[in-house]
Protein backbone atom coordinates (compact mmCIF):
# COMPACT_ATOMS: atom_id res chain seq x y z
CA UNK A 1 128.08 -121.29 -60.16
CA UNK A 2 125.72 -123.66 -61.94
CA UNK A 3 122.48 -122.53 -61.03
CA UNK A 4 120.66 -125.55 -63.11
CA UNK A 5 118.22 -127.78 -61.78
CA UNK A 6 120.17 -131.51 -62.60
CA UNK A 7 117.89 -132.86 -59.45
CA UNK A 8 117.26 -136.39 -60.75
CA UNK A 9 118.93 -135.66 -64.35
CA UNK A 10 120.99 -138.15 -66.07
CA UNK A 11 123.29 -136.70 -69.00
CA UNK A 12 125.03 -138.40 -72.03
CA UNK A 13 128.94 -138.37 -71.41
CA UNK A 14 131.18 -137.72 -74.69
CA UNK A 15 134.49 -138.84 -74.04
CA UNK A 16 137.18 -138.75 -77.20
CA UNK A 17 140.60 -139.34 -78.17
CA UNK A 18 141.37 -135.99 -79.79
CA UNK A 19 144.95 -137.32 -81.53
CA UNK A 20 142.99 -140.23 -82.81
CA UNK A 21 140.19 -138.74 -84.34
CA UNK A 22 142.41 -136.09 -85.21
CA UNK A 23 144.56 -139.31 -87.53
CA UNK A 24 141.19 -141.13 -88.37
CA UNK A 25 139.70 -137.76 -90.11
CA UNK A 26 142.08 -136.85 -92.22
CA UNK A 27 143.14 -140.09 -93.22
CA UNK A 28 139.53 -140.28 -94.05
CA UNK A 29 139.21 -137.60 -96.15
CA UNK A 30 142.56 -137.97 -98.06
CA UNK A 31 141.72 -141.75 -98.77
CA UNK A 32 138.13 -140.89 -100.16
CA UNK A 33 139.87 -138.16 -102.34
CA UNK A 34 142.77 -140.49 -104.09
CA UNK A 35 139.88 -143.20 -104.58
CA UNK A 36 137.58 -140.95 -106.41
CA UNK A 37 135.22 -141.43 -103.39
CA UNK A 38 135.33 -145.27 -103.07
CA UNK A 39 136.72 -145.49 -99.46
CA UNK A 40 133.63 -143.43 -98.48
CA UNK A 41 131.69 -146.65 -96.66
CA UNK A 42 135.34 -147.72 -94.77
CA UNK A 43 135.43 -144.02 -93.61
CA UNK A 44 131.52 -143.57 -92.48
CA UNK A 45 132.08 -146.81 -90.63
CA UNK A 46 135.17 -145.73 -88.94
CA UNK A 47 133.88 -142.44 -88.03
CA UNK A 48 130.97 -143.88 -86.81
CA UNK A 49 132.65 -146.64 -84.78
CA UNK A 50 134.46 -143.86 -82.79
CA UNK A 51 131.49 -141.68 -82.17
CA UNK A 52 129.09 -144.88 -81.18
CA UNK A 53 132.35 -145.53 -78.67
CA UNK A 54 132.82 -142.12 -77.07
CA UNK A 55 129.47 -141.78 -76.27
CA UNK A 56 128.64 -142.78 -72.78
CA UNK A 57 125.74 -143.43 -70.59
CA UNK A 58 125.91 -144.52 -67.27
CA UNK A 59 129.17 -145.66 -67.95
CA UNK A 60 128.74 -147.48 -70.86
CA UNK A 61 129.47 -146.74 -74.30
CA UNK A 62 127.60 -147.27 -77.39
CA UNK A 63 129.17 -149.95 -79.99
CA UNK A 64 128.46 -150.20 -83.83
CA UNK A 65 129.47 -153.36 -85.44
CA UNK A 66 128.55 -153.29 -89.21
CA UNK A 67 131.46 -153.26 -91.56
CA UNK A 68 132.02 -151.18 -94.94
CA UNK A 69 131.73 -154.23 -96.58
CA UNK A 70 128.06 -154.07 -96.28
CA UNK A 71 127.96 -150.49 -97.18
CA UNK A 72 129.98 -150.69 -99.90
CA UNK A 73 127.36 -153.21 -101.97
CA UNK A 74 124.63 -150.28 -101.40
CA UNK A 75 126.86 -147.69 -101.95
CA UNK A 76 127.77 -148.61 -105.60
CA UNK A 77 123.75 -149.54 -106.56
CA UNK A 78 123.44 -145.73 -105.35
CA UNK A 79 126.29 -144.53 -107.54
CA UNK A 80 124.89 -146.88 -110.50
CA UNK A 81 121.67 -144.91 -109.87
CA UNK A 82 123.32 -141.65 -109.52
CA UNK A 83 125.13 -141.99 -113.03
CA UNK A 84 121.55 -143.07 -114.75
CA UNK A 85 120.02 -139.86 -113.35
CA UNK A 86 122.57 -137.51 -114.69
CA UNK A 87 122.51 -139.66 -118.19
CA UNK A 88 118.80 -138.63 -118.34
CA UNK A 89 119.57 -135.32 -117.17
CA UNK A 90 122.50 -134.95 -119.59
CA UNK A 91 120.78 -136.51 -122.32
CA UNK A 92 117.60 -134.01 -121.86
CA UNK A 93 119.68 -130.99 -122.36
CA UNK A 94 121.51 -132.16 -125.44
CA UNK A 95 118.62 -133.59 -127.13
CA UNK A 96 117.62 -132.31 -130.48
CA UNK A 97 113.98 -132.38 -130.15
CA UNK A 98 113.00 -129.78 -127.51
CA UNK A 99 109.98 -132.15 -126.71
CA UNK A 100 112.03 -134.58 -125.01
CA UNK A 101 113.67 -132.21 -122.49
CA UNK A 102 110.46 -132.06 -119.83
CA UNK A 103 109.73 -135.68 -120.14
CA UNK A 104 113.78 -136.37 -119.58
CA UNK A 105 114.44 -134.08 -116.90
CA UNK A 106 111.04 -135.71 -115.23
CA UNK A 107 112.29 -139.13 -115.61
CA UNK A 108 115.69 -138.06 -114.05
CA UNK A 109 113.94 -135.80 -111.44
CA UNK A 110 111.59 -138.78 -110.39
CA UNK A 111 114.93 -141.40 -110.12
CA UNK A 112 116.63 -139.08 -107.78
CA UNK A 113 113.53 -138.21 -105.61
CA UNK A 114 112.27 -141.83 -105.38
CA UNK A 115 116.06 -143.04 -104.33
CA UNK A 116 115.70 -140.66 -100.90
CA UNK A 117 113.48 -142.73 -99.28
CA UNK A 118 115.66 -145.82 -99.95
CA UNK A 119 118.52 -144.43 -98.42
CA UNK A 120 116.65 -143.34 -95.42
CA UNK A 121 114.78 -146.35 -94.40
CA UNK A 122 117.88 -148.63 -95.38
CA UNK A 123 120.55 -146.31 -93.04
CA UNK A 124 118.07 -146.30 -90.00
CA UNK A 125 117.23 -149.80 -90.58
CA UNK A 126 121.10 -150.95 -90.89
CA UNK A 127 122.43 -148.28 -88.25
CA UNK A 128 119.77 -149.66 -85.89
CA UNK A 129 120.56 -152.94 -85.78
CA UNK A 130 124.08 -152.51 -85.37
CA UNK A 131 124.22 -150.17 -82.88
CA UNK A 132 124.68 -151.29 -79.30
CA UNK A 133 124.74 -150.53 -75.38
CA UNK A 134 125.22 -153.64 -73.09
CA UNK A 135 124.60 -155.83 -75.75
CA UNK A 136 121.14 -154.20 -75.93
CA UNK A 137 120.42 -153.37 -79.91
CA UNK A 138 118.30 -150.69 -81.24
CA UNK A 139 115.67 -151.62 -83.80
CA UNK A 140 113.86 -150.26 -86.85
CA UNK A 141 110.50 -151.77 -87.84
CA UNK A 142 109.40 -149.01 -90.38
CA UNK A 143 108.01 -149.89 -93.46
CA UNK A 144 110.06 -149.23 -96.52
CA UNK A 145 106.69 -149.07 -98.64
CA UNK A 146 104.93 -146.86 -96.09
CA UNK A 147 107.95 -144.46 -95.64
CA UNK A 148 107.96 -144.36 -99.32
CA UNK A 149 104.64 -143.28 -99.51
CA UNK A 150 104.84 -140.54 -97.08
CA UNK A 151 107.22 -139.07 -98.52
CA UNK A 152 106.43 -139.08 -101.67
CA UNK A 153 103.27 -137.43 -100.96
CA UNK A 154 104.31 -135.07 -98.06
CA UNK A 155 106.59 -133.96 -101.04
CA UNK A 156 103.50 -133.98 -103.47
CA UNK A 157 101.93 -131.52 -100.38
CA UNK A 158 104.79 -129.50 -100.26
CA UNK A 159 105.43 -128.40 -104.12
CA UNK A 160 101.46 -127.69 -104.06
CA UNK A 161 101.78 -125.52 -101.69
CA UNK A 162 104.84 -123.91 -102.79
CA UNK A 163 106.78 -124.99 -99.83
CA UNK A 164 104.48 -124.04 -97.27
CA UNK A 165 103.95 -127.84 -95.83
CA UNK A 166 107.63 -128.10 -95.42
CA UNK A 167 107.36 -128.21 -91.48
CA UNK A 168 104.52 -130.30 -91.42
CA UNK A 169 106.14 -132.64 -94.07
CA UNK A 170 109.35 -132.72 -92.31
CA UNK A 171 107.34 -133.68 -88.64
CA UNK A 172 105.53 -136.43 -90.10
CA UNK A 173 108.60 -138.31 -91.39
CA UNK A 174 110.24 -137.52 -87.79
CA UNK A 175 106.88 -138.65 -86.15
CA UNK A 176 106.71 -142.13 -88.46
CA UNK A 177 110.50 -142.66 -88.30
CA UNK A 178 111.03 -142.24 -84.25
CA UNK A 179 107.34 -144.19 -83.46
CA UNK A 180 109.16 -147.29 -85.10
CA UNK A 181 112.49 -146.92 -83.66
CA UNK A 182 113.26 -149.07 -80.52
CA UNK A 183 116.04 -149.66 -77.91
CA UNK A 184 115.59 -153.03 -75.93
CA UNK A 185 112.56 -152.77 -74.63
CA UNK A 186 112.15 -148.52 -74.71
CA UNK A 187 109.80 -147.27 -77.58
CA UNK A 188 110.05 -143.42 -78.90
CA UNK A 189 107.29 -141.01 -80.22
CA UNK A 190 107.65 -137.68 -81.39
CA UNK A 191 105.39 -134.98 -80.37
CA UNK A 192 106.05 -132.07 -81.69
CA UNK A 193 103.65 -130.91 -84.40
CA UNK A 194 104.34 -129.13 -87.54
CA UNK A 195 102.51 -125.82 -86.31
CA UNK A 196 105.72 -125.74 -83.97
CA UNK A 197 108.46 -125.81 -86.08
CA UNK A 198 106.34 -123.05 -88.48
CA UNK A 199 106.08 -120.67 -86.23
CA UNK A 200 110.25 -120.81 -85.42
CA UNK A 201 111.00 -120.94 -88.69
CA UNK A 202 108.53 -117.79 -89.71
CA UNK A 203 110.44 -115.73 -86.69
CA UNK A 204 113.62 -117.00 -88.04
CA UNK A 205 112.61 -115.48 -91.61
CA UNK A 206 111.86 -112.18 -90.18
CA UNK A 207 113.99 -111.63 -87.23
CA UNK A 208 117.61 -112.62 -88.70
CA UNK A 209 117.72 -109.71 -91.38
CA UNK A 210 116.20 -106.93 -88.79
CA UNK A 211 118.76 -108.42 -85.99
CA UNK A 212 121.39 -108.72 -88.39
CA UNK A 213 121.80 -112.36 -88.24
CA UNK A 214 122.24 -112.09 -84.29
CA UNK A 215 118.51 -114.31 -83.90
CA UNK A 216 120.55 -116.83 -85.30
CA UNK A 217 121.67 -118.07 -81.83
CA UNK A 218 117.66 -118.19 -80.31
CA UNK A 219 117.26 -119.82 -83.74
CA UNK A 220 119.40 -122.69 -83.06
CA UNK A 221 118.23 -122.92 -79.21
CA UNK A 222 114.46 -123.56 -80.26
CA UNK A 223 114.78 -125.45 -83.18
CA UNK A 224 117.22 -128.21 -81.04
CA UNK A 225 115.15 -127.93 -78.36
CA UNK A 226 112.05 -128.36 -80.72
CA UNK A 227 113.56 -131.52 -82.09
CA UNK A 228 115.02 -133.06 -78.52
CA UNK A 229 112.00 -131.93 -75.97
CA UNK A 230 109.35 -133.53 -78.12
CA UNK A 231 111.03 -137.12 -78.09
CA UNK A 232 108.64 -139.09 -75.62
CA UNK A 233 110.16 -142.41 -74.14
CA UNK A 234 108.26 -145.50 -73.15
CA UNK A 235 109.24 -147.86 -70.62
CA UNK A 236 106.99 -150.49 -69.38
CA UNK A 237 103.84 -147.71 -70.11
CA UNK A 238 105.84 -145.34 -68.31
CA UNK A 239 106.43 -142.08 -69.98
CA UNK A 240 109.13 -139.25 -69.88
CA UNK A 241 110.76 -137.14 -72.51
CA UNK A 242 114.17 -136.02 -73.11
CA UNK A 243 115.30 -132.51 -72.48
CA UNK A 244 117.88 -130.25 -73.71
CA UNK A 245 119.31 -128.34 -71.24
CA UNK A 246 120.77 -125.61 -73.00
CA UNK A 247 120.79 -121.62 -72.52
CA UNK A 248 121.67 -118.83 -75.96
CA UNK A 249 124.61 -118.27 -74.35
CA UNK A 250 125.92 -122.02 -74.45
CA UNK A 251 124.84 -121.79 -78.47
CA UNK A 252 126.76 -118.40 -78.67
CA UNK A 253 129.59 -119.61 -77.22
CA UNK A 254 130.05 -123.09 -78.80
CA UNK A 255 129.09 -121.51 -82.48
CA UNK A 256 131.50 -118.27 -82.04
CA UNK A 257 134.47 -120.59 -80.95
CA UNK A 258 134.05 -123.02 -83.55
CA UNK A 259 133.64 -120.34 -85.96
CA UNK A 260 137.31 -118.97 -85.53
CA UNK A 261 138.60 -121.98 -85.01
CA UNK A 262 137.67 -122.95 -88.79
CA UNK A 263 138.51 -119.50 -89.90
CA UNK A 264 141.74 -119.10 -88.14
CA UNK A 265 143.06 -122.54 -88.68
CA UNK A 266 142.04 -122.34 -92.37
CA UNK A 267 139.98 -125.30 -91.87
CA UNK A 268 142.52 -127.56 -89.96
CA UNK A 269 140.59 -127.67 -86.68
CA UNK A 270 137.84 -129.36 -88.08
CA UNK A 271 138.36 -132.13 -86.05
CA UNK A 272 138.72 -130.40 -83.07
CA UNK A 273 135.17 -128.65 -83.86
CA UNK A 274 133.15 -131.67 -84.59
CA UNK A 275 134.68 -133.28 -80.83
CA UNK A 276 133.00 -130.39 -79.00
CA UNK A 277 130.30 -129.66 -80.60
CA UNK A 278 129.59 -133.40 -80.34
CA UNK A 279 130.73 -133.49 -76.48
CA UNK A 280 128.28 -129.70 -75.40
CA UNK A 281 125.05 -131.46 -77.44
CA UNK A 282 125.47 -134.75 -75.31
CA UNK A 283 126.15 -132.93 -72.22
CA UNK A 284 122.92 -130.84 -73.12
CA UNK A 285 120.43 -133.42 -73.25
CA UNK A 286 118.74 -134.50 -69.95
CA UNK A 287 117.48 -138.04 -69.12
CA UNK A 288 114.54 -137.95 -66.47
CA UNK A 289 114.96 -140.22 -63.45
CA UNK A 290 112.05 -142.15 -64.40
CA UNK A 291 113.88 -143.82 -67.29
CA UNK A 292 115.13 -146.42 -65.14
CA UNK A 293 118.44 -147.16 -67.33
CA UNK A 294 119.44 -150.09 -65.58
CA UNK A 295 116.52 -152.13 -66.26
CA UNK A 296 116.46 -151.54 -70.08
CA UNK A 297 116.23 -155.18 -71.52
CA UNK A 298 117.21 -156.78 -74.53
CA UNK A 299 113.37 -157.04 -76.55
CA UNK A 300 112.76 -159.93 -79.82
CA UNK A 301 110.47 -158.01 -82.54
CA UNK A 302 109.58 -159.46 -85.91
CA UNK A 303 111.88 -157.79 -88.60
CA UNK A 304 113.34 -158.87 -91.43
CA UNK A 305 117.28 -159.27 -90.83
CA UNK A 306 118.05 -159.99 -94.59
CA UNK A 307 118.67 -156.62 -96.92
CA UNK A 308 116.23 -156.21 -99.22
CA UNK A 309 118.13 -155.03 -102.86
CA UNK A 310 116.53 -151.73 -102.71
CA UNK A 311 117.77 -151.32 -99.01
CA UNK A 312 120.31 -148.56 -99.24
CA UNK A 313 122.26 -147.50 -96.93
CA UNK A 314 124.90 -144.52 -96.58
CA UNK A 315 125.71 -145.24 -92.73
């Protein structure tokens, strides 16, 4: 017996063609391998055509329509940018003069850090507009410069205080980067605060080697709940959040199963662990009736449809 309160609940609906992905996913991964990694953007794309399609709300599924070809441009000025960090890298440790090694490794340190930023705002900003429900697209109107800063610095924050700011630094991207996401006419905020995710990462530190790892499980629980139950949706100055619906036991369950599925099929049921992990998180997360789903609109904001050079994006 379900004893949940669904009263006025909507839920996302994951419905999949196991034999299909089953096909797609290795042919994925065998492709990628014989091309030294090339197919990767005509595999992301795939992959993520068939999840945007077998997710389902109120009867409608999701639709992304980029193409690899677009990834595959960004893809190679990434790899281009890869291979110039590891020269730098490569170089420093060979180098005669033991002088050069800090200011090489920086230079190829720097390259690699200032590249993550890149990818990020050029996925979300690509994956956004290409991702649709009724026709209705999702936007990004994030700043590539003022993501850039912020993470630059809440990186800066971080080293200085030896990793301590890593929750905080890791909430204020969230915050910045679901504030400028929209979905027709629906804007998002995030509201947890850094304090939060702290505090259930400290009793993660000190509970999973006096439990034995078993914490891991209430780990999991509060840490998806932290990151789902703090998304705030607007709709016409109306306010709700999401929330995930989930109990330890669901965790336990789902984590223990896919566990010996991996181990026992020496990694062959890989495919059949991603489609229900995917299908128990979407079943999980609870829409409040005051989202009124029906009347989510189609909404014009002023973005810039042309790619920027340095917009990167990994899909």
């Amino acid at each position: 017996m379900n004893l949940r309160d669904n009263t006025n609940k909507k839920t996302m609906k994951y419905y999949s063609n196991t034999s299909q992905f089953i096909l797609l996913y290795f042919k994925s991964i065998l492709l990628t391998i014989v091309t030294f990694g090339l197919y990767y953007p005509w595999a992301k794309v795939a992959l993520l055509k068939f999840h945007c399609r077998s997710t389902i709300l109120q009867e409608n599924s999701f639709n992304f329509v980029g193409t690899a070809k677009d990834v595959f441009k960004s893809y190679l000025i990434l790899l281009v940018i890869i291979a110039i960090t590891f020269l730098f890298l490569f170089t420093s440790f060979i180098a005669p003069n033991n002088r050069l090694y800090p200011f090489l490794f920086a230079i190829s340190y720097f390259i690699f850090i200032s590249i993550i930023p890149m990818v990020i705002h050029g996925t979300l900003k690509y994956r956004a507009k290409n991702t649709l429900w009724k026709g209705i697209q999702f936007h990004y109107l994030g700043s590539k410069s003022e993501l850039y800063w912020k993470f630059l610095s809440g990186l800066l924050t971080t080293f200085l205080t030896l990793g301590i700011y890593t929750p905080w630094f890791f909430t204020e991207l969230r915050k910045y980067i679901i504030s400028h996401l929209r979905f027709g006419n629906l804007s998002f905020e995030f509201k947890g605060e850094g304090a939060q995710l702290f505090w259930i990462q400290i009793k993660f530190i000190f509970l999973f080697p006096s439990t034995f790892g078993i914490y891991s499980f209430w780990f999991i629980k509060e840490l998806l709940q932290f990151y789902i139950n703090n998304i705030e949706v607007n709709q016409n100055e109306i306010k709700t959040r999401f929330q995930l619906d989930v109990r330890t036991g669901d965790i336990f369950r789902l984590t223990i199963i896919n566990f010996a599925l991996i181990i026992f099929s020496f990694g062959l049921a890989m495919p059949f662990v991603i489609l229900r992990t995917y299908k128990a998180l979407a079943s999980f997360i609870q829409i409040e009736d005051s989202i009124q789903i029906n009347k989510i609109q189609q909404a014009n904001y002023k973005t810039t449809s042309k790619d920027d050079f340095l917009d990167l994006k990994l899909v």
